[in-house]
N, C-alpha and C. Protein backbone atom coordinates (compact mmCIF):
# COMPACT_ATOMS: atom_id res chain seq x y z
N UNK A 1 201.59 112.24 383.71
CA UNK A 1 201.38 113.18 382.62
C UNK A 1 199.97 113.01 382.06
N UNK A 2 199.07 113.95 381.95
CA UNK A 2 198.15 113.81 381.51
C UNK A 2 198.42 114.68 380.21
N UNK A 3 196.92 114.10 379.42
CA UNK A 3 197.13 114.88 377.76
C UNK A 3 195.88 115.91 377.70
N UNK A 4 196.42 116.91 377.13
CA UNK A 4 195.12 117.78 377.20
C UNK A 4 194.41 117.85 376.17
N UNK A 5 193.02 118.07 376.03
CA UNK A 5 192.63 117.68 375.05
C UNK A 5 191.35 119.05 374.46
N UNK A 6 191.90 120.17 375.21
CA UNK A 6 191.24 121.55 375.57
C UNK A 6 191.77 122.35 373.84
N UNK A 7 190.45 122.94 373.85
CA UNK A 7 190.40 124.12 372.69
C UNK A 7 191.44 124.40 371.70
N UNK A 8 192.66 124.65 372.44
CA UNK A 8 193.89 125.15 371.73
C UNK A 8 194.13 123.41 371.00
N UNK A 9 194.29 122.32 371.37
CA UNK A 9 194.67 121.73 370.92
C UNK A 9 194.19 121.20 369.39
N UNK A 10 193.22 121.04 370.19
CA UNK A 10 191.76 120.85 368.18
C UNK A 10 192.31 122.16 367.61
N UNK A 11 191.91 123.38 368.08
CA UNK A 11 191.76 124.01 367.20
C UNK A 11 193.83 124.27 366.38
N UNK A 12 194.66 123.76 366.86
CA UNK A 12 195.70 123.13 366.46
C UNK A 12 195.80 122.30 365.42
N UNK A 13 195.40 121.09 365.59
CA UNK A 13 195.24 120.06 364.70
C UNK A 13 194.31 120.53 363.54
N UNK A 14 193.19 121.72 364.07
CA UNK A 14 191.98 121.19 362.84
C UNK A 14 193.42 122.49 361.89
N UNK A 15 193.86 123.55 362.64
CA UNK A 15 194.51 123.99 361.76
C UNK A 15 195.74 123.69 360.83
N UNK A 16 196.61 122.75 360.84
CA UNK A 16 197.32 121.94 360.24
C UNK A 16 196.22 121.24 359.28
N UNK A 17 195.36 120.47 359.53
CA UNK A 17 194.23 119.69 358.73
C UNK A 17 193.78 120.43 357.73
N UNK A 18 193.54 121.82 357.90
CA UNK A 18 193.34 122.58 357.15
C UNK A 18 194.15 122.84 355.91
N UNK A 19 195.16 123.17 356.45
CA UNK A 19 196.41 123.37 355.33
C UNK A 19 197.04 122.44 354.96
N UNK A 20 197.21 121.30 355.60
CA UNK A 20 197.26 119.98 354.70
C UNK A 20 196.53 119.86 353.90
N UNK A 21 194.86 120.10 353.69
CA UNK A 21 194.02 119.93 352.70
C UNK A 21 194.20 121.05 351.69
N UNK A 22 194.21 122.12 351.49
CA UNK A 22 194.30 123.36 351.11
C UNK A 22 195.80 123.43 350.29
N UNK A 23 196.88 122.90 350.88
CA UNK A 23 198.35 123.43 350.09
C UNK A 23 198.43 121.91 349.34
N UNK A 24 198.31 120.40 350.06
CA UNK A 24 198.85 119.12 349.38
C UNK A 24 197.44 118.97 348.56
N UNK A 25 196.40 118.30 350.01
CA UNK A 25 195.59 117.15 349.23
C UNK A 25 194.89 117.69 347.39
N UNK A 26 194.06 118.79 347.90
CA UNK A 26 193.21 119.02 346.91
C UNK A 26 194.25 119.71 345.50
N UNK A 27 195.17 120.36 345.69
CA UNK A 27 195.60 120.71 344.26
C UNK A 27 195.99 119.20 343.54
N UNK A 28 196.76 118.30 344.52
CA UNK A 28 196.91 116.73 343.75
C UNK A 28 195.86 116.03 342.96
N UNK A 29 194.61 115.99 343.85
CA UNK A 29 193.59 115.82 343.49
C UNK A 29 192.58 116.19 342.19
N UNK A 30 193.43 117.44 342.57
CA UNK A 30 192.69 118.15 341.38
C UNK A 30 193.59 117.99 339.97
N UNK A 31 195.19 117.62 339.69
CA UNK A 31 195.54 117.21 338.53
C UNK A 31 195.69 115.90 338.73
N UNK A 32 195.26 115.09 339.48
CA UNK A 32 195.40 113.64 338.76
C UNK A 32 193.85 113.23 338.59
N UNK A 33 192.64 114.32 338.31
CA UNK A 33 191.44 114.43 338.34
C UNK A 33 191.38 114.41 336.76
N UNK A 34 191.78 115.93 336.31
CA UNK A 34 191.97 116.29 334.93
C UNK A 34 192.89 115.61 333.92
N UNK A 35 194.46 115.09 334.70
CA UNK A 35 195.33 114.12 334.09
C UNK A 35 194.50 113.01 333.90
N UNK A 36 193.40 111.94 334.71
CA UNK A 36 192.82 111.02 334.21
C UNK A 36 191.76 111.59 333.42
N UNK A 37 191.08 112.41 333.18
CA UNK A 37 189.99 112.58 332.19
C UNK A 37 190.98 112.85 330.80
N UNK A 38 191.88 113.52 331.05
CA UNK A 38 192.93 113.62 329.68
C UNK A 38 193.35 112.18 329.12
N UNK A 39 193.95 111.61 329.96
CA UNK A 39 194.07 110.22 329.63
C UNK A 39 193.02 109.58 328.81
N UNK A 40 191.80 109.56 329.34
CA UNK A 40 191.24 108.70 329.12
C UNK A 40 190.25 109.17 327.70
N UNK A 41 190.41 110.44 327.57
CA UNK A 41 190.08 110.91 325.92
C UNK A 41 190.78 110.79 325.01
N UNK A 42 192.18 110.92 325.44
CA UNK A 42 193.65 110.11 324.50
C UNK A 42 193.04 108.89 323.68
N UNK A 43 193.50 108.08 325.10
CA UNK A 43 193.00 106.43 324.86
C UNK A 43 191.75 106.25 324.10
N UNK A 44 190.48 106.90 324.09
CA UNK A 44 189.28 106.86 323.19
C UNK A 44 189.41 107.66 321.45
N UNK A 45 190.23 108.57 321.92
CA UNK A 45 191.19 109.17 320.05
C UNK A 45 191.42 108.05 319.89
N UNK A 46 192.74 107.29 320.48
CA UNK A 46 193.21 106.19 319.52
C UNK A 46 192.73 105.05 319.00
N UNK A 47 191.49 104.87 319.93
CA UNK A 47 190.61 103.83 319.50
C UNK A 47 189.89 104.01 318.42
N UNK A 48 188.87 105.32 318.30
CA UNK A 48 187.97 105.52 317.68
C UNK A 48 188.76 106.39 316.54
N UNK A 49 189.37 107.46 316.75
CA UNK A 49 189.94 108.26 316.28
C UNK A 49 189.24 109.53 316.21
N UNK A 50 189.98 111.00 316.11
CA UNK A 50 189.91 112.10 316.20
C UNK A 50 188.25 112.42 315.77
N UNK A 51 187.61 113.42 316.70
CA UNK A 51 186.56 113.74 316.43
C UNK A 51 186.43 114.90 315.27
N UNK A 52 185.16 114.95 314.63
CA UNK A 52 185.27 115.23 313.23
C UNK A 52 184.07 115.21 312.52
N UNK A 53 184.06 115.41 311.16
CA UNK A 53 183.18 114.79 309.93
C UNK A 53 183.29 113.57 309.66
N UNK A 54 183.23 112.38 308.74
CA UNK A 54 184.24 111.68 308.83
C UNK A 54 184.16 111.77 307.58
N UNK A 55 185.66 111.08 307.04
CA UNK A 55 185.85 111.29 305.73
C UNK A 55 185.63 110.45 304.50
């Protein structure tokens, strides 16, 4: 058995690769991107506290 390793096959794989990146990776990416910048302005409120005048 040999494996083929001709046109259809890449262009196979790169297409799955594609839509693995496109439907999973990058939307995840993209809210645990904004979920950590949210986080991490939380955590600086509670330290410093709410931005403002101060009173």
């Amino acid at each position: 058995m040999t494996e083929e390793t001709g046109p259809g096959t890449d262009k196979g794989k790169e297409t799955r690769l594609f839509l693995f990146l496109v439907i999973c990776l990058f939307p995840l990416l993209s809210v645990a991107i904004v979920g950590g910048y949210g986080f991490i302005v939380w955590m600086y409120q509670l330290m410093v506290g709410p931005p403002g005048p101060p009173s």
